[in-house]
C-alpha atoms as a PDB file:
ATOM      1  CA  UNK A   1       3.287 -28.194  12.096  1.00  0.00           C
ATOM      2  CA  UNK A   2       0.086 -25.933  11.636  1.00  0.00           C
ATOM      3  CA  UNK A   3      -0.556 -22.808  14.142  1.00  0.00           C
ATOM      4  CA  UNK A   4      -2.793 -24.132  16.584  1.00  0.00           C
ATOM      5  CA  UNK A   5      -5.452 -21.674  17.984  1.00  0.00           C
ATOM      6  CA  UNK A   6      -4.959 -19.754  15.215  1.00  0.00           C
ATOM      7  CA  UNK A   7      -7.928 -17.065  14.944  1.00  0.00           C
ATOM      8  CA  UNK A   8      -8.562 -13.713  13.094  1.00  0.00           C
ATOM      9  CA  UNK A   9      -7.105 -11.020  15.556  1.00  0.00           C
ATOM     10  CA  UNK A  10      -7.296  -7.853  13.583  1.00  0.00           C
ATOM     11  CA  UNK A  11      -8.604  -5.933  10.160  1.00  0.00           C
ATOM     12  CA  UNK A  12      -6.443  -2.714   8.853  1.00  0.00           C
ATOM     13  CA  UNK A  13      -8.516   0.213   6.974  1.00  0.00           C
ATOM     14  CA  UNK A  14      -6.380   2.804   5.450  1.00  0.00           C
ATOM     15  CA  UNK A  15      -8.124   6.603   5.846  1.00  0.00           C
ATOM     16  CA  UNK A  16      -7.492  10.069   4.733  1.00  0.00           C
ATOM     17  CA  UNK A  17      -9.841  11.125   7.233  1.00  0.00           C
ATOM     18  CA  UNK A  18      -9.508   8.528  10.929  1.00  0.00           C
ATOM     19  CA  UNK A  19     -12.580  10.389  12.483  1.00  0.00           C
ATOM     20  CA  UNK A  20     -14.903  10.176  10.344  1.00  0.00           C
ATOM     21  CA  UNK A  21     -14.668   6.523   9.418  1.00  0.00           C
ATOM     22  CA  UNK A  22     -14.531   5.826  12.746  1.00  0.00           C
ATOM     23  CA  UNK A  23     -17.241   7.483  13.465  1.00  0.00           C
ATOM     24  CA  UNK A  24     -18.698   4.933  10.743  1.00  0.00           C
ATOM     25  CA  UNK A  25     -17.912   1.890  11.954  1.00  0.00           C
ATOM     26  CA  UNK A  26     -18.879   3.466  16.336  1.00  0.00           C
ATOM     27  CA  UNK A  27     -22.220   4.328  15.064  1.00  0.00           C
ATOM     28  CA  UNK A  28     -23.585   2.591  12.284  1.00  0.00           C
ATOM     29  CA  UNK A  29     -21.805  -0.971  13.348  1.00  0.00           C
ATOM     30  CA  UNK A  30     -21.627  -0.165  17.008  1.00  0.00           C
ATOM     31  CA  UNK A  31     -17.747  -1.288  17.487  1.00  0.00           C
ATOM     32  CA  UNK A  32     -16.314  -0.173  20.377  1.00  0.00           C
ATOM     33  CA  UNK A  33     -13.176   2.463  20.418  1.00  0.00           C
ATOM     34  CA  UNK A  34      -9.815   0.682  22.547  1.00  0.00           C
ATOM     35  CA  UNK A  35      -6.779   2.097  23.515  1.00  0.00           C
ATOM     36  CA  UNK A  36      -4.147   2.822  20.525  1.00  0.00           C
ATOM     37  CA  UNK A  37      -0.604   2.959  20.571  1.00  0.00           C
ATOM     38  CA  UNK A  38       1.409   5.879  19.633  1.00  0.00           C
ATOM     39  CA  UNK A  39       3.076   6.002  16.433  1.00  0.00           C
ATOM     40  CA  UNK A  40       5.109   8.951  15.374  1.00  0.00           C
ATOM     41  CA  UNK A  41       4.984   8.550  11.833  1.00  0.00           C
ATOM     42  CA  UNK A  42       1.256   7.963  11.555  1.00  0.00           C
ATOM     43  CA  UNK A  43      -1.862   8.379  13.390  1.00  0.00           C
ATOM     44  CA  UNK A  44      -4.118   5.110  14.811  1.00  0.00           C
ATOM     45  CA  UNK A  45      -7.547   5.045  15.870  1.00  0.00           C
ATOM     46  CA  UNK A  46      -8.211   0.858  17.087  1.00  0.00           C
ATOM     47  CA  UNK A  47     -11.828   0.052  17.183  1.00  0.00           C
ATOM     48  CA  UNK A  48     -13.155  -3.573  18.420  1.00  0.00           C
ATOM     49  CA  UNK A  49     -16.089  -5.215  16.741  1.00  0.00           C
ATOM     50  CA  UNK A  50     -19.113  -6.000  19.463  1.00  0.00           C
ATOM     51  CA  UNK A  51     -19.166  -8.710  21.574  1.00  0.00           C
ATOM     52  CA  UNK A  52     -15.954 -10.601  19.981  1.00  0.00           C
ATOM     53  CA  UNK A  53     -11.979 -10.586  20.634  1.00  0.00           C
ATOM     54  CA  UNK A  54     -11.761  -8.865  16.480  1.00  0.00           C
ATOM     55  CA  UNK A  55     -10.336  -5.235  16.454  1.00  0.00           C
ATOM     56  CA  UNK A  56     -10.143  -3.095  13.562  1.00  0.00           C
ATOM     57  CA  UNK A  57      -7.103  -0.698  13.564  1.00  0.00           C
ATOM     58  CA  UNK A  58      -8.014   2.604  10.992  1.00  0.00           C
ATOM     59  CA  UNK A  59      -4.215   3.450   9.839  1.00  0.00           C
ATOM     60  CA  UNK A  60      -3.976   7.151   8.748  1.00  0.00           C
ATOM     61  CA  UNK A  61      -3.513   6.999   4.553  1.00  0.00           C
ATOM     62  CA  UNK A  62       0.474   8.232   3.269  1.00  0.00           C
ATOM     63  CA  UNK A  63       0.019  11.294   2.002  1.00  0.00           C
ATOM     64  CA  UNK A  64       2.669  10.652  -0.383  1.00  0.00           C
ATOM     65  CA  UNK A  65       0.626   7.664  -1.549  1.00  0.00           C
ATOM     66  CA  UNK A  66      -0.916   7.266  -5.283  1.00  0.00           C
ATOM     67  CA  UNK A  67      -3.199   4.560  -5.270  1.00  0.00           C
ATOM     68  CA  UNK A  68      -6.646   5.693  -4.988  1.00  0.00           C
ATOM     69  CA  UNK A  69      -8.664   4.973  -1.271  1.00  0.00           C
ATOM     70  CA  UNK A  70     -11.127   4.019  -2.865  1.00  0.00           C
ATOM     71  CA  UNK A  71     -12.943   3.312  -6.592  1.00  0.00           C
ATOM     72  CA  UNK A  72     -15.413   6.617  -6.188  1.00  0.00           C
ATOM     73  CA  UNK A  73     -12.352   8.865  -5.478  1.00  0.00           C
ATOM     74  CA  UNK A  74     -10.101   7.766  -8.257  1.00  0.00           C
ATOM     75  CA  UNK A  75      -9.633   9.445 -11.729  1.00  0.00           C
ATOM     76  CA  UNK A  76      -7.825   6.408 -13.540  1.00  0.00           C
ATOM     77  CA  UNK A  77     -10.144   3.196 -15.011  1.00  0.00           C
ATOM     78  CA  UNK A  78     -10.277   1.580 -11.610  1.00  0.00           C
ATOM     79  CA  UNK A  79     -12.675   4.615 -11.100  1.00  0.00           C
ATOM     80  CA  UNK A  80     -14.881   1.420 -12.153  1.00  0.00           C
ATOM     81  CA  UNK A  81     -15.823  -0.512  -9.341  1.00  0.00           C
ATOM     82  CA  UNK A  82     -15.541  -3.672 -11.533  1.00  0.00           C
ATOM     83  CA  UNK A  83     -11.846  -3.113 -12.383  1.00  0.00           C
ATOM     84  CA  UNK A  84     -10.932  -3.596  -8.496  1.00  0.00           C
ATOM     85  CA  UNK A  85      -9.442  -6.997  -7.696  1.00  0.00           C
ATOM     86  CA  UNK A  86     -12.061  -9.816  -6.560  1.00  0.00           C
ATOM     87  CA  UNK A  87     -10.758  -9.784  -3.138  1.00  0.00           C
ATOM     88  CA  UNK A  88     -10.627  -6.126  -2.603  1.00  0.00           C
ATOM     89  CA  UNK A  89     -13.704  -6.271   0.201  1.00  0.00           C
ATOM     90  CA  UNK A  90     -14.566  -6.180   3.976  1.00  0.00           C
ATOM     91  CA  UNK A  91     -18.149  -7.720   4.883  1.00  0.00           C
ATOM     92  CA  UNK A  92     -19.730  -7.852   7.639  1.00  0.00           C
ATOM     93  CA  UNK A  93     -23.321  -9.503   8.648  1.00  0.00           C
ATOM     94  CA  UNK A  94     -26.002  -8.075  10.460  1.00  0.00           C
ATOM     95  CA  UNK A  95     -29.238  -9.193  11.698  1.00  0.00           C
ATOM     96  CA  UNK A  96     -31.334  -5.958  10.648  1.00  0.00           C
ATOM     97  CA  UNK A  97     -30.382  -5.444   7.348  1.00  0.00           C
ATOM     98  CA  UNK A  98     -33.219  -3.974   6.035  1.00  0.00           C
ATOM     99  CA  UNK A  99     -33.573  -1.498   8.905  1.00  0.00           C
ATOM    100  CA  UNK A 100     -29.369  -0.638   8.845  1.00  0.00           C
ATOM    101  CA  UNK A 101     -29.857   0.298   5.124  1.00  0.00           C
ATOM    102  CA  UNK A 102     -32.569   2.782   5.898  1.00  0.00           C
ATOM    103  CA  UNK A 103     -30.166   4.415   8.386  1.00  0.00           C
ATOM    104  CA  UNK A 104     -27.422   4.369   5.483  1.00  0.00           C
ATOM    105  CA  UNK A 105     -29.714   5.718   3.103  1.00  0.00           C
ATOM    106  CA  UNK A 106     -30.497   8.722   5.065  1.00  0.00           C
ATOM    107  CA  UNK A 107     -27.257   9.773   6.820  1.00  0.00           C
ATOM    108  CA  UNK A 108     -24.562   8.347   4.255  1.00  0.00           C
ATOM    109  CA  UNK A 109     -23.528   8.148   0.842  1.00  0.00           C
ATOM    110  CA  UNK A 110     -25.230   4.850   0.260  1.00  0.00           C
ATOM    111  CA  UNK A 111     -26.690   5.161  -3.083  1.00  0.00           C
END
C-alpha cells in the first residue's frame, strides 16, 4: 500500500559558509528562519519557505569532503556546469522575476 498524505516536508543544502546562504535564501526568497536542533558533529541553520509547511535545513559542508559545492568552485572537468548530472538542481518560482533578477544582479554573483 502507497503512503497516503504523503507531501514534500523538507530540502537539504550543503554549505561551507551556513550564514551567508542563509542570508540568501532570508532575504532574496524571504523564507523564514525556525528553530534547529543541536547536532554536535555539525552545525544546522533550518529555514521555512513563505507561507507553506516546506523547510529547508542548510547542513554545514564536511570539511574532510572532496566533491566540489558547487561547479564555479571546482578545479576538475565538472568545473563545467554541463558535466553536472541532469538532476543536480533546486528551483523555485516567483511571481516578480524580472524585478528579483535586478536585485541579483546588483547584490550577488548572478552573472
Amino acid at each position: 500500500m502507497a503512503a497516503k498524505g504523503a507531501f514534500l516536508h523538507h530540502i537539504s543544502r550543503e554549505t561551507a559558509d551556513l550564514n551567508r546562504l542563509a542570508k540568501f535564501y532570508q532575504e532574496i526568497l524571504g523564507f523564514e528562519r525556525i528553530e534547529s536542533p543541536y547536532f554536535a558533529e555539525m552545525e544546522v541553520i533550518w529555514l521555512r519557505v513563505p507561507n507553506t509547511a516546506l523547510s529547508m535545513h542548510l547542513i554545514e559542508r564536511n570539511p574532510q569532503s572532496k566533491l566540489p559545492e558547487s561547479p564555479w568552485t571546482s578545479t576538475a572537468p565538472i568545473a563545467d556546469p554541463r558535466n553536472l548530472p541532469r538532476g543536480h538542481h533546486l528551483c523555485f518560482g516567483v511571481s516578480n522575476y524580472d524585478s528579483l533578477l535586478q536585485t541579483l544582479k546588483a547584490n550577488f554573483f548572478y552573472s
